[in-house]
Every structure is written in C-alpha cells, then in structure tokens.
N, C-alpha and C. Protein backbone atom coordinates (compact mmCIF):
# COMPACT_ATOMS: atom_id res chain seq x y z
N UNK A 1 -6.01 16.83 5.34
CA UNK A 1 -7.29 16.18 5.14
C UNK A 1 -7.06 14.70 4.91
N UNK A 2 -8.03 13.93 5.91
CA UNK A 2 -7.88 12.19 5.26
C UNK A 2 -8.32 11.94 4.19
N UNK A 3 -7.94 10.93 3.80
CA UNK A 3 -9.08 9.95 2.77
C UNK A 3 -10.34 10.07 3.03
N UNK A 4 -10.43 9.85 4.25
CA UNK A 4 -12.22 9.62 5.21
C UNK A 4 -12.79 10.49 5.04
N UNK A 5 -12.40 11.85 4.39
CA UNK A 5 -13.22 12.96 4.50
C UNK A 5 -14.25 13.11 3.42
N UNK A 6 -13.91 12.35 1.94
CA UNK A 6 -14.15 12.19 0.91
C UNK A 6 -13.96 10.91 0.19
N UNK A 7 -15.69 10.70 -0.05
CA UNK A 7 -15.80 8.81 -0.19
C UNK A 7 -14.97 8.75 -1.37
N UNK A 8 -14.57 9.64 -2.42
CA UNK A 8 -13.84 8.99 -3.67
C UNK A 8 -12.41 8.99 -2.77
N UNK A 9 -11.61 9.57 -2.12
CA UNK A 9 -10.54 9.74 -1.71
C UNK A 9 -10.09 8.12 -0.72
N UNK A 10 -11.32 7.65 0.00
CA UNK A 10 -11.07 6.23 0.62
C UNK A 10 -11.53 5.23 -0.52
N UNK A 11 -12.07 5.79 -1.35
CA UNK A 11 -12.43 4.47 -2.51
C UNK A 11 -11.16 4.21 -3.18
N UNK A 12 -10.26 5.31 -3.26
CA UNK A 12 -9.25 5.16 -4.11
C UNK A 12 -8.00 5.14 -3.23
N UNK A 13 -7.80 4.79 -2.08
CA UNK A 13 -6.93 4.45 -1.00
C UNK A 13 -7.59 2.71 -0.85
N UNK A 14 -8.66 2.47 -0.56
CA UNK A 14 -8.49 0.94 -0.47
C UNK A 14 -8.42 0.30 -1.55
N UNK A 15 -8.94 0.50 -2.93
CA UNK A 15 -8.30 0.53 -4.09
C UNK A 15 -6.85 -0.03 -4.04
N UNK A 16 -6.22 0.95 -3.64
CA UNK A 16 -4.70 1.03 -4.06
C UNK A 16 -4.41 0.13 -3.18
N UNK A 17 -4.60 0.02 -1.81
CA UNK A 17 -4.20 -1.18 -0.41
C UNK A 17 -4.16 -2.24 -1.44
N UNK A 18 -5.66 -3.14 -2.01
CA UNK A 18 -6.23 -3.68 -2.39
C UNK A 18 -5.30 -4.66 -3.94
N UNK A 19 -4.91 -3.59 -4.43
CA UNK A 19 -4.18 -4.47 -5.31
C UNK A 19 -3.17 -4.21 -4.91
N UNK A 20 -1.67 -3.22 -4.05
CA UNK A 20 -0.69 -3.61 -3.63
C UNK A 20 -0.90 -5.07 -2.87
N UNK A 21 -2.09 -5.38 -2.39
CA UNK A 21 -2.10 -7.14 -1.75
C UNK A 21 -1.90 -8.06 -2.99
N UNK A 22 -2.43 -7.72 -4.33
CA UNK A 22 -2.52 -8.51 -5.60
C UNK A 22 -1.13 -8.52 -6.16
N UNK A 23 0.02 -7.39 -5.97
CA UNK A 23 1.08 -7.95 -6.34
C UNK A 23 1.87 -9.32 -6.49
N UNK A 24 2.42 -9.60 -7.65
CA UNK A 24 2.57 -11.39 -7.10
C UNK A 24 4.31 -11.38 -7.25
N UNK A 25 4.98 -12.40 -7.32
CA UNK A 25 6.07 -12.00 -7.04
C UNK A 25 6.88 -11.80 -9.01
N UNK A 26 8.07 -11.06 -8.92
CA UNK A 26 8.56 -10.34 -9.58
C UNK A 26 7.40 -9.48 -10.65
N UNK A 27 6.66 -8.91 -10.15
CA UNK A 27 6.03 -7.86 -10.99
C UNK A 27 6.29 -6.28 -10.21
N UNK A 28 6.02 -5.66 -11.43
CA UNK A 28 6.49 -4.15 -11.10
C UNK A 28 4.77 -3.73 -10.97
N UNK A 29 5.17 -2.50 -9.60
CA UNK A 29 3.99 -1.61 -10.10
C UNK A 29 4.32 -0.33 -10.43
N UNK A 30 3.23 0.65 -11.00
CA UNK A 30 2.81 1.89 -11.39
C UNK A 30 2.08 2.46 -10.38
N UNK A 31 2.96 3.79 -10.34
CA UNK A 31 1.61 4.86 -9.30
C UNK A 31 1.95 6.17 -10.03
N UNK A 32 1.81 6.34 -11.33
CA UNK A 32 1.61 7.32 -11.99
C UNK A 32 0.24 8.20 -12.06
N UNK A 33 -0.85 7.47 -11.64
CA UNK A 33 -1.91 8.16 -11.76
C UNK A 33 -2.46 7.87 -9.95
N UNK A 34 -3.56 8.01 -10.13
CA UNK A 34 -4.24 7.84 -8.47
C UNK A 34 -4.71 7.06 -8.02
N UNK A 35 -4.44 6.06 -8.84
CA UNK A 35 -4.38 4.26 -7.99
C UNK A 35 -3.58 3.58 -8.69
N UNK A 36 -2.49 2.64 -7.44
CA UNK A 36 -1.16 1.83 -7.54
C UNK A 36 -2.10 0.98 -8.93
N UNK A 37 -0.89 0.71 -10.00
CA UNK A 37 -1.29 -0.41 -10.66
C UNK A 37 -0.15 -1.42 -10.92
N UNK A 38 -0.68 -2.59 -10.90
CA UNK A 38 0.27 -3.64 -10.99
C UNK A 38 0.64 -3.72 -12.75
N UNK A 39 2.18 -3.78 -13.10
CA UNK A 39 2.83 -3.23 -14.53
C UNK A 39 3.03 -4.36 -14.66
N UNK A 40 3.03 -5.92 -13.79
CA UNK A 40 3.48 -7.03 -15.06
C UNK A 40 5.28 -7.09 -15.02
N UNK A 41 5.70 -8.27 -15.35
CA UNK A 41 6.71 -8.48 -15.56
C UNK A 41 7.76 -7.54 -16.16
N UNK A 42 9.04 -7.35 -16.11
CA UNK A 42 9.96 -6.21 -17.36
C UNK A 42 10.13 -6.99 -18.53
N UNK A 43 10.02 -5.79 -19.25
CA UNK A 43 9.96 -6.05 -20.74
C UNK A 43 10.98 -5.01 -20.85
N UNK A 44 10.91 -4.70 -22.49
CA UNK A 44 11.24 -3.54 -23.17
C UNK A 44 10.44 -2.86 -23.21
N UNK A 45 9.18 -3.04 -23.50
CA UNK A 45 8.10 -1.77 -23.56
C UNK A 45 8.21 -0.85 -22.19
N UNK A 46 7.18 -1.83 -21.38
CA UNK A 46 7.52 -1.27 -19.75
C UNK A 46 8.68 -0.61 -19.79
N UNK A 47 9.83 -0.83 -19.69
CA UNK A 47 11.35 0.22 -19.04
C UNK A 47 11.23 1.41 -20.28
N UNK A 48 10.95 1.41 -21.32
CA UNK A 48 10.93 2.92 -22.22
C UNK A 48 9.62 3.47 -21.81
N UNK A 49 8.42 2.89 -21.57
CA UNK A 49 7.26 3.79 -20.81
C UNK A 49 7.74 4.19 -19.50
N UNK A 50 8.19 3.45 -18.66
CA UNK A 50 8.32 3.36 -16.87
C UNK A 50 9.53 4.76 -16.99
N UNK A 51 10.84 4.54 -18.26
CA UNK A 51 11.31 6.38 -18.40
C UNK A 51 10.76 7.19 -18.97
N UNK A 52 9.67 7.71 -19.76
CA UNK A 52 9.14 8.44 -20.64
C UNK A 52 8.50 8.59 -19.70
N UNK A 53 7.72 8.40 -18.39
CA UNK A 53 6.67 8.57 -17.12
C UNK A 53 7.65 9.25 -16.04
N UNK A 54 9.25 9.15 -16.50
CA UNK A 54 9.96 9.41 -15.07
C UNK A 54 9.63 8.03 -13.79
N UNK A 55 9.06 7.10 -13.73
CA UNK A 55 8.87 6.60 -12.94
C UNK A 55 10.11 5.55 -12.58
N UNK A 56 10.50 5.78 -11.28
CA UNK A 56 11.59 4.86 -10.59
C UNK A 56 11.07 3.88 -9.73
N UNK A 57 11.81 3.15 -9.17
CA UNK A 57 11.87 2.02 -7.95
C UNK A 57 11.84 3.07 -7.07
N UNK A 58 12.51 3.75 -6.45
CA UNK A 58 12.04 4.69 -5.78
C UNK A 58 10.94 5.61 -5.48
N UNK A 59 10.88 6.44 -7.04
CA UNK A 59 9.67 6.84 -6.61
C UNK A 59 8.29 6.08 -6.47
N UNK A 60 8.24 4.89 -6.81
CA UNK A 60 6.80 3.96 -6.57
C UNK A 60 6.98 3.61 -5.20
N UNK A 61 8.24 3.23 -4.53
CA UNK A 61 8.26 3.14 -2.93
C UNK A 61 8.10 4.10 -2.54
N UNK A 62 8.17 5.46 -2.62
CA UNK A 62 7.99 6.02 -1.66
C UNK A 62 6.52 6.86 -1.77
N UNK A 63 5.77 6.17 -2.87
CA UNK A 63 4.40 6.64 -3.56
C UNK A 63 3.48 5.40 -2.50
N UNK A 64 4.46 4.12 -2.53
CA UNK A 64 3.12 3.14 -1.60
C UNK A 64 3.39 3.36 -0.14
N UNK A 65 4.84 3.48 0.27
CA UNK A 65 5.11 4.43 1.85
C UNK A 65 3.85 5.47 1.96
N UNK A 66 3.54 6.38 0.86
CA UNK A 66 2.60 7.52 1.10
C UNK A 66 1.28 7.08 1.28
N UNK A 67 0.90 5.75 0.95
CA UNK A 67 -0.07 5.47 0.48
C UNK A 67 -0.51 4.51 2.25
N UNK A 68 0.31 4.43 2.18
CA UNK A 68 0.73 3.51 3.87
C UNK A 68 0.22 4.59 5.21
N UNK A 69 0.92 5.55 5.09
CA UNK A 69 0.80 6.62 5.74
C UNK A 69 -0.27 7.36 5.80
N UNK A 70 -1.17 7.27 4.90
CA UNK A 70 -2.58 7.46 4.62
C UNK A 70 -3.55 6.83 5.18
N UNK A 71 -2.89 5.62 4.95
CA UNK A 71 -4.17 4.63 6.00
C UNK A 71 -3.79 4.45 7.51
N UNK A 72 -2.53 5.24 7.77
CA UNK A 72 -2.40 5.09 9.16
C UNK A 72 -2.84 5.99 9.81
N UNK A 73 -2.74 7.28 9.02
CA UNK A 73 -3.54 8.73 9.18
C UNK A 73 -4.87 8.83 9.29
N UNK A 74 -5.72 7.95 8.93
CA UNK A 74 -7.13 7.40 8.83
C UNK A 74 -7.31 6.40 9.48
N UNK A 75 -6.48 5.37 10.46
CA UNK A 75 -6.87 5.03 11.15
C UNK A 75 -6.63 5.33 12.87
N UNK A 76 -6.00 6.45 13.16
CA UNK A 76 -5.33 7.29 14.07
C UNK A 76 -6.53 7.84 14.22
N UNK A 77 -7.02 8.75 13.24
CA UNK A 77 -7.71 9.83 13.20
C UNK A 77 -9.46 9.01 14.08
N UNK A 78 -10.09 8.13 13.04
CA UNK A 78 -11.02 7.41 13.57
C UNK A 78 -10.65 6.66 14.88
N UNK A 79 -9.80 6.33 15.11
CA UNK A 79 -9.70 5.57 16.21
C UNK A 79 -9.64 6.11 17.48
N UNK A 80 -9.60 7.47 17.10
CA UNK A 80 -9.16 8.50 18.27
C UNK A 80 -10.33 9.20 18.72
N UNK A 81 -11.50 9.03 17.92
CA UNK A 81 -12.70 9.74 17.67
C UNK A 81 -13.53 9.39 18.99
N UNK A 82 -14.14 9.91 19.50
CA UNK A 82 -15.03 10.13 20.77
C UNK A 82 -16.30 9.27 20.49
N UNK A 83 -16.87 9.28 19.51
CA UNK A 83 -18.32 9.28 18.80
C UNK A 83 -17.97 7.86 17.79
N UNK A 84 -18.57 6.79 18.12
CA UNK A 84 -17.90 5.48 17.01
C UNK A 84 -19.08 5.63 15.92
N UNK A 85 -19.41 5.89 14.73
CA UNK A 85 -20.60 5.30 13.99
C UNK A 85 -20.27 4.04 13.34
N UNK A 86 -21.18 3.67 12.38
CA UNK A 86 -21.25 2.68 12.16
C UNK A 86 -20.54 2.40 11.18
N UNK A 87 -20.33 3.55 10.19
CA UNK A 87 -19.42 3.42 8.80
C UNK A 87 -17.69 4.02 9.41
N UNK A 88 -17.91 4.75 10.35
CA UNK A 88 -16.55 4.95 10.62
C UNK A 88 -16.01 3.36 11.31
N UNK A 89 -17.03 2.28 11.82
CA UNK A 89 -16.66 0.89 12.12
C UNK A 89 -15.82 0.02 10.97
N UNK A 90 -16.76 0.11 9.92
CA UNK A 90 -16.46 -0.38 8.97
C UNK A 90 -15.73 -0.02 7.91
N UNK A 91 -15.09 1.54 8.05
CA UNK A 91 -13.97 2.10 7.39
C UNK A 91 -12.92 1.65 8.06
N UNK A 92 -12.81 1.71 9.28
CA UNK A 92 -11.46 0.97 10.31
C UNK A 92 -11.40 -0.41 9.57
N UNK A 93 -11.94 -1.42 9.93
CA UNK A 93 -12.18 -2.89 10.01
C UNK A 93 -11.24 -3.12 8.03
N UNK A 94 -12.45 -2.49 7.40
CA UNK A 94 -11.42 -2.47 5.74
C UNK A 94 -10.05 -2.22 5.38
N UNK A 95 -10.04 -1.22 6.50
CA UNK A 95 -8.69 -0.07 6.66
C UNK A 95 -7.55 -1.51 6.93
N UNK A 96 -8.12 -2.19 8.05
CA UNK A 96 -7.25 -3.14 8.62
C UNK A 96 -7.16 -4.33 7.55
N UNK A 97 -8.20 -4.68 6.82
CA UNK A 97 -7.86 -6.13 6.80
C UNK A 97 -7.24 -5.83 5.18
N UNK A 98 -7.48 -4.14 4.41
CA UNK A 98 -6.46 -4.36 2.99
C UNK A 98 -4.87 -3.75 3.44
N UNK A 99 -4.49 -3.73 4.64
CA UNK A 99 -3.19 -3.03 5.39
C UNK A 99 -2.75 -4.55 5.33
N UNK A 100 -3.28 -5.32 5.97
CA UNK A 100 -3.27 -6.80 6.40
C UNK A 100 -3.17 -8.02 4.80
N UNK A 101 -4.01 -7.53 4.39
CA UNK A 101 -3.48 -7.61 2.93
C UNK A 101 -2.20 -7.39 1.69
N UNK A 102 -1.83 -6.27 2.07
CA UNK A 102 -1.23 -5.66 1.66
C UNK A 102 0.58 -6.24 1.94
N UNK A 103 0.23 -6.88 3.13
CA UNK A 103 1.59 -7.11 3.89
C UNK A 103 2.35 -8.32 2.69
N UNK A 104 1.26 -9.09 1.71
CA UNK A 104 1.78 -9.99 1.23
C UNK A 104 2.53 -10.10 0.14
N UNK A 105 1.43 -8.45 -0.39
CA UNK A 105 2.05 -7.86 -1.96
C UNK A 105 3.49 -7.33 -1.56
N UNK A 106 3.61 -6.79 -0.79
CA UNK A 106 4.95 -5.95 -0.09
C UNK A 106 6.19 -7.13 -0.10
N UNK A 107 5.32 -8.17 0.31
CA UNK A 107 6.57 -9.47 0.09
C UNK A 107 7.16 -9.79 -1.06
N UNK A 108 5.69 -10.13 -1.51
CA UNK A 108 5.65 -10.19 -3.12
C UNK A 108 6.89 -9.13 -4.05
N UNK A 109 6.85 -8.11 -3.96
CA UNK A 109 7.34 -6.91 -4.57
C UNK A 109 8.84 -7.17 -3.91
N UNK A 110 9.27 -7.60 -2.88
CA UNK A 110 10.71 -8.22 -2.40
C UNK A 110 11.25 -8.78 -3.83
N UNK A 111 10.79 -9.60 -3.98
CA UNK A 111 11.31 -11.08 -4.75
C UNK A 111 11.70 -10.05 -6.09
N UNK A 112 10.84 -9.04 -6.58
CA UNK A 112 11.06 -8.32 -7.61
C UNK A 112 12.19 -7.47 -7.75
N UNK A 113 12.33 -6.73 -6.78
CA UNK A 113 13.72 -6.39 -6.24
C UNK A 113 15.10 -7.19 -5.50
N UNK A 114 15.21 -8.44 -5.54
CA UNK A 114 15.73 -9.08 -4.31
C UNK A 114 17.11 -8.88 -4.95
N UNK A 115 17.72 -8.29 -5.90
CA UNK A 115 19.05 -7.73 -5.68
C UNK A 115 19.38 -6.52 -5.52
N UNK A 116 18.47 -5.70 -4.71
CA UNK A 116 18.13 -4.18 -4.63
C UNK A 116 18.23 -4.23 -2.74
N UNK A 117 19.02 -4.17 -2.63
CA UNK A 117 19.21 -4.47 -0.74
C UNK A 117 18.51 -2.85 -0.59
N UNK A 118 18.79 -2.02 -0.97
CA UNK A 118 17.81 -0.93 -0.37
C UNK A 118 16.83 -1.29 -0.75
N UNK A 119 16.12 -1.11 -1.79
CA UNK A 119 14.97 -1.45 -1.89
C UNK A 119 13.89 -2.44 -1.19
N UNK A 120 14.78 -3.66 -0.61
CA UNK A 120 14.59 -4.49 -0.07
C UNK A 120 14.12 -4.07 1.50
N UNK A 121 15.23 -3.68 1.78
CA UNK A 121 15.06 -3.29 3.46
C UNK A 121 14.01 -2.17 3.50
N UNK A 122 14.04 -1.14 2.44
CA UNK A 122 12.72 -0.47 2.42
C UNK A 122 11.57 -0.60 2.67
N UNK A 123 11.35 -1.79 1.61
CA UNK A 123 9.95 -2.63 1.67
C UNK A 123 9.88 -3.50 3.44
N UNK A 124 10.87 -4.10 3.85
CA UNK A 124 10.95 -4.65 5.03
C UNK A 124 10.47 -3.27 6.16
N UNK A 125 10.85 -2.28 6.17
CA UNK A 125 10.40 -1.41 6.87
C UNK A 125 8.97 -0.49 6.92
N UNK A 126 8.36 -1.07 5.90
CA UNK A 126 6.83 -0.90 5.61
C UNK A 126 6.25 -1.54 6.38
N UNK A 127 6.72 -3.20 5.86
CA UNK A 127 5.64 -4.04 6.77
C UNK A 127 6.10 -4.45 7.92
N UNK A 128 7.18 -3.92 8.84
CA UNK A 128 6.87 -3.90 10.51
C UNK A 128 6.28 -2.64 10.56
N UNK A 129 6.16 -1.53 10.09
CA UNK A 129 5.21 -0.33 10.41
C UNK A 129 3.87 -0.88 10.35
N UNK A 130 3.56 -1.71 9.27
CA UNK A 130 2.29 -1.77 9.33
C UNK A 130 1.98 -2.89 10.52
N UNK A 131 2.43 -3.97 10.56
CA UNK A 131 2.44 -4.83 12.03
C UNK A 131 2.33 -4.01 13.18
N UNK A 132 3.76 -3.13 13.29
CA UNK A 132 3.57 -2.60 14.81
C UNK A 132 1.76 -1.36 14.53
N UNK A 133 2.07 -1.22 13.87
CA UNK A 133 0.72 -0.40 13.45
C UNK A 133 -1.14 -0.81 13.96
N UNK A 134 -1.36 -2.16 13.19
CA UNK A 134 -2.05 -2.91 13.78
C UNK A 134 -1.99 -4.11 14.72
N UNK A 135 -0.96 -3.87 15.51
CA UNK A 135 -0.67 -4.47 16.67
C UNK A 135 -0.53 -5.68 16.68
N UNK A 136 -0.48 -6.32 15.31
CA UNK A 136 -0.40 -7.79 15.50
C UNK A 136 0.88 -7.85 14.65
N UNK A 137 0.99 -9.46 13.95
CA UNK A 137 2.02 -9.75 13.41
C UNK A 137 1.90 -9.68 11.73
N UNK A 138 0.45 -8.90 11.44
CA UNK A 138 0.25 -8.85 10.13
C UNK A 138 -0.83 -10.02 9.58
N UNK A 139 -0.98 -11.11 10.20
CA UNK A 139 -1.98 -12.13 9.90
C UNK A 139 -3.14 -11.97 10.20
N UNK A 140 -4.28 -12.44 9.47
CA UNK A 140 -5.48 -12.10 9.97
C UNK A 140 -5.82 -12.99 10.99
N UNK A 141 -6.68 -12.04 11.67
CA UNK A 141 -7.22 -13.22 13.36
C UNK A 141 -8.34 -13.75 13.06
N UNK A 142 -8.46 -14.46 12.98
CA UNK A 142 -9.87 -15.70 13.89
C UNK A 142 -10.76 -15.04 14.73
C-alpha cells in the first residue's frame, strides 16, 4: 500500500521529505517515531537517549532510504495511472519538489558524518537515486 492511499500516510511522508530538506549541516536526525526529526547537534544527552532508543547512523539511513523509496513508490504508482486527477497532479508536483528538497538536507547530513566514508557514500547514493529518479540534476526548474 502507498502513502497515497491514506491522506495521514502522505501527510506524514511529505512531512518527513520536508524537514529531511531542513537538515542543516552537522545535525543528527531521529526516526524513532513516524516522522524524521531533526536531533540538533551531539551532546551527551542526545548519545545516552539516541542508545536507550537503540537508534544508529545506520538505522536512521536506512529509515530515510525507506522513506525515499516511498516517494518513489508513489510517484511510479501515480505516474503510471491512466486517469490524471487533479489531486493526484498535485500529490506528484509536492512529491517532486520535497524529493528536490530534500537533496540539500542529504548534503547537509554529509558534513555530519564526513568522517564516516560509508555513511557518506550512502547518503551520496540517495541523492543520484533521487536525480536519476526525477530526471533532472536535483535543482528546481524555472
């Protein structure tokens, strides 16, 4: 089942697009609950919550990979559709421009990791998925 099938399920997918674009550089996020949240710089607090949650560098990459994959799954799905309406227009168009968004937080979230070469190339392999994805280079068009 998509997001699209259920308006809380795309409210809380562009949500999450939406502030992975708000990431700024060296901040951590959270995807412990059902929308990504941006955690702010490391502290001490953060790293004894971020283990008491189980939450890794890993598992939050491969929680916004899922989250990636969702909106590609929703925009496959609509795009493929026979019948265009008007909100399935404007679910695409959002779909695109917080994917497009998103490409910057993903950068952003580099700098946070940038002595994490996996982690790194990870994140690098998001955002050519999402480029080759929406067919451009990730910038918004004119």
């Amino acid at each position: 089942m998509s997001s699209g099938d259920h308006p809380r399920g795309s409210d809380n997918l562009l949500t999450s697009l939406k502030i992975v674009s708000r990431i700024r550089q060296h901040e951590r996020i959270s995807t412990t609950g059902n929308i990504v949240r941006i955690d702010g710089q490391q502290s001490a607090t953060q790293a004894v919550r971020r283990w008491w949650a189980g939450e890794t560098r890993e598992r939050n990459l491969e929680d916004v990979r899922a989250l990636i994959d969702t909106a590609f799954h929703d925009l496959d799905l609509l795009r493929g559709k026979d019948e265009e309406t008007n909100s399935n227009r404007v679910y695409v168009l959002r779909l695109e421009t917080e994917l497009r968004g998103a490409m910057q937080g993903l950068q952003n979230l580099q700098s946070t990791y940038e002595d994490d070469s996996v982690a790194h190339a990870r994140i690098d392999v998001l955002r050519d998925r999402i480029k080759t994805q929406l067919g451009d280079d990730g910038k918004k068009k004119e």
